[in-house]
Protein backbone atom coordinates (compact mmCIF):
# COMPACT_ATOMS: atom_id res chain seq x y z
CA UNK A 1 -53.90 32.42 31.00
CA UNK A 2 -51.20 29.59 30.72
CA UNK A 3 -52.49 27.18 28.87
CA UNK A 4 -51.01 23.07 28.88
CA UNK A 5 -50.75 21.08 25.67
CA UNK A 6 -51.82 17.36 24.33
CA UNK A 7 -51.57 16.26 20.80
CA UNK A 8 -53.52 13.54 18.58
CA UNK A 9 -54.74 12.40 16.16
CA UNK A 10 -58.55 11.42 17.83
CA UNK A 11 -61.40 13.60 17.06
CA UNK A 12 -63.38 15.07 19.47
CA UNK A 13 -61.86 14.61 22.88
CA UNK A 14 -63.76 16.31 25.56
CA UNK A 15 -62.25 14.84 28.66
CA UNK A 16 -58.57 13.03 28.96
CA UNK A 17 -58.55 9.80 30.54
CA UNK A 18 -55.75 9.18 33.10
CA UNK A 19 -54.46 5.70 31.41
CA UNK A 20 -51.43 6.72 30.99
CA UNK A 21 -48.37 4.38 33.50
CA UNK A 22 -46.57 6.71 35.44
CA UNK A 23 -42.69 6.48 35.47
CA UNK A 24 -42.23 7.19 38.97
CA UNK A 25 -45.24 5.43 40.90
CA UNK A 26 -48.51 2.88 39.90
CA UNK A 27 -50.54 5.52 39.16
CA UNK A 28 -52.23 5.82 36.00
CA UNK A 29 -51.76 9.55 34.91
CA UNK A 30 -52.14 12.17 32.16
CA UNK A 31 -49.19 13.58 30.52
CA UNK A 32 -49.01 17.34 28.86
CA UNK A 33 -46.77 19.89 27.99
CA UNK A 34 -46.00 23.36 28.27
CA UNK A 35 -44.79 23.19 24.41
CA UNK A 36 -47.02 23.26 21.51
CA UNK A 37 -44.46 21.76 19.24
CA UNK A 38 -43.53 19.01 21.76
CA UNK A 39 -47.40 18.10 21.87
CA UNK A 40 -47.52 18.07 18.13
CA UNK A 41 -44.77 15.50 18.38
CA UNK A 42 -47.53 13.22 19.69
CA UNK A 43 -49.71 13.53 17.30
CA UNK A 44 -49.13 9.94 15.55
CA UNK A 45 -51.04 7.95 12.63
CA UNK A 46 -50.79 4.51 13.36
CA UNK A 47 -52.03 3.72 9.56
CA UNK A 48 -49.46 6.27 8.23
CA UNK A 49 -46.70 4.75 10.19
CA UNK A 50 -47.40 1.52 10.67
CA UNK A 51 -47.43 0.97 13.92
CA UNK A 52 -49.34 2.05 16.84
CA UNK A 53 -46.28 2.41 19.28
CA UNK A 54 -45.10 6.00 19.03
CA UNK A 55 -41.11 6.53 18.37
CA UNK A 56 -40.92 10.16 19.15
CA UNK A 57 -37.56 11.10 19.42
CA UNK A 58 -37.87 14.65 20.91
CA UNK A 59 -37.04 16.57 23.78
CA UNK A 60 -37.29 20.14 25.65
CA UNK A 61 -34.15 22.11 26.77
CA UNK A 62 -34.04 26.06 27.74
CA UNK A 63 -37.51 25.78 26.79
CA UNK A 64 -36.58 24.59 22.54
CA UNK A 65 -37.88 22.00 21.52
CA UNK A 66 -35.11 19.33 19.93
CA UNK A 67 -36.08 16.08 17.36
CA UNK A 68 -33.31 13.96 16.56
CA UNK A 69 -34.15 11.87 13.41
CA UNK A 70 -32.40 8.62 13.72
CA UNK A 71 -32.91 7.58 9.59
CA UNK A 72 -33.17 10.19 6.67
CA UNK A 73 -35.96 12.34 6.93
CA UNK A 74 -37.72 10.78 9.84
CA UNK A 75 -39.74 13.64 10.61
CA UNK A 76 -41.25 14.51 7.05
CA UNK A 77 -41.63 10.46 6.78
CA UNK A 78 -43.53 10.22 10.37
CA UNK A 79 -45.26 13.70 9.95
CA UNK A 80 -46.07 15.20 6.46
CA UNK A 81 -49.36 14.34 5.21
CA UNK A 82 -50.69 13.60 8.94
CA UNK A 83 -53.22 15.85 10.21
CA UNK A 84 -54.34 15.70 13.94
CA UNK A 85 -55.80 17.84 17.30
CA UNK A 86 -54.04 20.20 19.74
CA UNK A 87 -55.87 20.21 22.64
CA UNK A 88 -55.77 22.88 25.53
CA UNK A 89 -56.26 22.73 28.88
CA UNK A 90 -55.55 25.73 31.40
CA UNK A 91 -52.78 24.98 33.88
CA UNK A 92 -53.87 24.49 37.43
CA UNK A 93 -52.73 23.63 41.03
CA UNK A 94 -53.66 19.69 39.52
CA UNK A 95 -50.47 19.88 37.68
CA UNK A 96 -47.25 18.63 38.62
CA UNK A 97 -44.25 18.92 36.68
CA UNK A 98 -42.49 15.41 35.67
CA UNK A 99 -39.28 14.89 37.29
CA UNK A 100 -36.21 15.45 34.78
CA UNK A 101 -38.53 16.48 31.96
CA UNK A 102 -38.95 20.24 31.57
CA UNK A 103 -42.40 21.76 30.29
CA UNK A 104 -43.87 18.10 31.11
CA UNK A 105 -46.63 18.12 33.68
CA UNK A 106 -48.99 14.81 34.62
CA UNK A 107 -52.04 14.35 36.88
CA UNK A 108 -53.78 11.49 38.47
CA UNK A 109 -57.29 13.46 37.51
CA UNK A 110 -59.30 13.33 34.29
CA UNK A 111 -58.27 16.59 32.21
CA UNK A 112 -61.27 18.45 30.51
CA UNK A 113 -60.27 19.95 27.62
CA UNK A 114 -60.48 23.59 27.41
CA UNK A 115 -59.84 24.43 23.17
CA UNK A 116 -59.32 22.18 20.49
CA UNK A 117 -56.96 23.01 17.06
CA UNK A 118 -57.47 21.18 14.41
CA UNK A 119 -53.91 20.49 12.52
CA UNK A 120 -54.04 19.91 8.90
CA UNK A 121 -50.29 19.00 8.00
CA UNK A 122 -48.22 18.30 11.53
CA UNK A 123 -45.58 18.61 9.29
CA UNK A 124 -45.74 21.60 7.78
CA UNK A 125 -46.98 23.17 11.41
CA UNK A 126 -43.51 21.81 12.73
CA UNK A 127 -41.47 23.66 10.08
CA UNK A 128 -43.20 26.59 11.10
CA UNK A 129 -42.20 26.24 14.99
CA UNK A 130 -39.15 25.66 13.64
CA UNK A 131 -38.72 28.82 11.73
CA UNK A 132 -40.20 30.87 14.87
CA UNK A 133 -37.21 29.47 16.61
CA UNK A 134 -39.04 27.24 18.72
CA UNK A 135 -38.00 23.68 17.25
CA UNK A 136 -34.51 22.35 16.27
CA UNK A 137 -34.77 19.59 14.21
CA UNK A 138 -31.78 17.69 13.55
CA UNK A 139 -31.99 16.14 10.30
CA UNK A 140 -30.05 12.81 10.08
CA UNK A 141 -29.06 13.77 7.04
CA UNK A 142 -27.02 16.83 8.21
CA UNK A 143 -25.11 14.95 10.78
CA UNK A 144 -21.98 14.10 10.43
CA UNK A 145 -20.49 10.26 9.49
CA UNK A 146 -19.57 9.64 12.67
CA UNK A 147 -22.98 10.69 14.27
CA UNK A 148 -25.47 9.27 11.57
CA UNK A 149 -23.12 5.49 13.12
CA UNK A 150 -23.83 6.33 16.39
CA UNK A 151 -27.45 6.27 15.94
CA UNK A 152 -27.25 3.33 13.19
CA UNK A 153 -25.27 1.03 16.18
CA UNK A 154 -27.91 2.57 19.16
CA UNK A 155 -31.26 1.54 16.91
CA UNK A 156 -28.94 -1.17 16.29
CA UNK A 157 -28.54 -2.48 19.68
CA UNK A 158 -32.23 -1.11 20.91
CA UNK A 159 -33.77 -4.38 18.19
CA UNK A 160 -31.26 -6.91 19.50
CA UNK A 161 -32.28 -5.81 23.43
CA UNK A 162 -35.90 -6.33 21.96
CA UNK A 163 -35.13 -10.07 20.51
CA UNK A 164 -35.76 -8.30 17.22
CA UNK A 165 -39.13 -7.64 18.15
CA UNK A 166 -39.46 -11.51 17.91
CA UNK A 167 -43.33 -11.84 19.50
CA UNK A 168 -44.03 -8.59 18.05
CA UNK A 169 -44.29 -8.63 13.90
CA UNK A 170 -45.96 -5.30 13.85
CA UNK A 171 -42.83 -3.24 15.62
CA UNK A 172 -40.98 -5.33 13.66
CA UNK A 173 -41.75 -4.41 10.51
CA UNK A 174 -41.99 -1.22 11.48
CA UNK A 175 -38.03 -1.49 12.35
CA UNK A 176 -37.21 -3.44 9.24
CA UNK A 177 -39.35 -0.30 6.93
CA UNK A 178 -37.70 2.72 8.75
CA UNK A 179 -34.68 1.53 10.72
CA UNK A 180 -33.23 -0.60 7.46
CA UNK A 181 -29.43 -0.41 8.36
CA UNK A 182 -29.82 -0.96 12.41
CA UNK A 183 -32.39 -3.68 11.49
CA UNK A 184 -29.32 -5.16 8.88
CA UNK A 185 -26.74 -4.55 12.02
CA UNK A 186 -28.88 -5.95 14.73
CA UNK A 187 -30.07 -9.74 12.88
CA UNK A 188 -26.26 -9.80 11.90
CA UNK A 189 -24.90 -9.89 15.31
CA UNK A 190 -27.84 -12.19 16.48
């Protein structure tokens, strides 16, 4: 059986709610993946990371799952320590796959879970996709000079398109903690 995936950090989900804003219509929707490391991506500690908006900087290609950190060590940071729920659902004809996005399905219905994981360290459980093959993380830190800019001037320019997060002193603190150097770049050219 095929199963679909959906990661967090609530205990004791039984049924998912379709809340979620679809990209392509008004619907509200529920988002899952095909990729247990993907869905472990979502998996996010608001109190560990100090803010409730989720910057997961991941992606599926060929079926590999990719995380780009965009500061030093953003994925132990944002990760280690964090424990959470994979939940399973089988895939069914209620599926359909997100446009654009591979392994990413949605529905308009309420999704009743089918198995539950419990994840001590997401962390640690990433590492070990990773050595399976199945995650490629690349580490900030092993990019080179002209990369590690790139994504100093993108955060950069992503907090001056956001005002610096002016109504919003929880995401930007959370900018100003992690982001330190596009935070600097960004309130300079303000």
């Amino acid at each position: 059986m095929e199963y679909l995936y959906h990661g967090s950090i609530t205990e004791g989900i039984t049924e998912l709610e379709a809340r979620s804003k679809s990209h392509d219509s008004e619907d509200n929707i529920v988002y899952l993946t095909g990729c247990i490391p993907y869905a472990l991506l979502y998996i996010w500690d608001e109190t560990h990371n100090h803010t409730p908006v989720k910057h997961v900087t991941g992606w599926v290609k060929n079926g590999i799952v990719f995380y780009e950190e965009q500061f030093p060590d953003q994925l132990k940071t944002f990760y280690k320590g964090v424990s959470g729920y994979l939940y399973y659902t089988p895939k069914s004809s209620d599926f359909s796959m997100v446009k654009e996005r591979e392994h990413m399905y949605s529905t308009t219905k309420n999704v009743k879970i089918g198995h539950v994981l419990f994840v001590p360290d997401v962390y640690e459980e990433l590492l070990n996709y990773e050595a399976l093959g199945q995650l490629k993380i690349l580490r900030y830190n092993e990019q080179s000079e002209k990369r590690q800019q790139e994504l100093i001037d993108m955060m950069g320019d992503f907090i001056l398109q956001s005002n610096c997060f002016h109504n919003q002193p929880v995401q930007a603190e959370f900018m100003k903690r992690y982001f330190t150097k596009s935070w600097e770049k960004a309130t300079q050219n303000k």
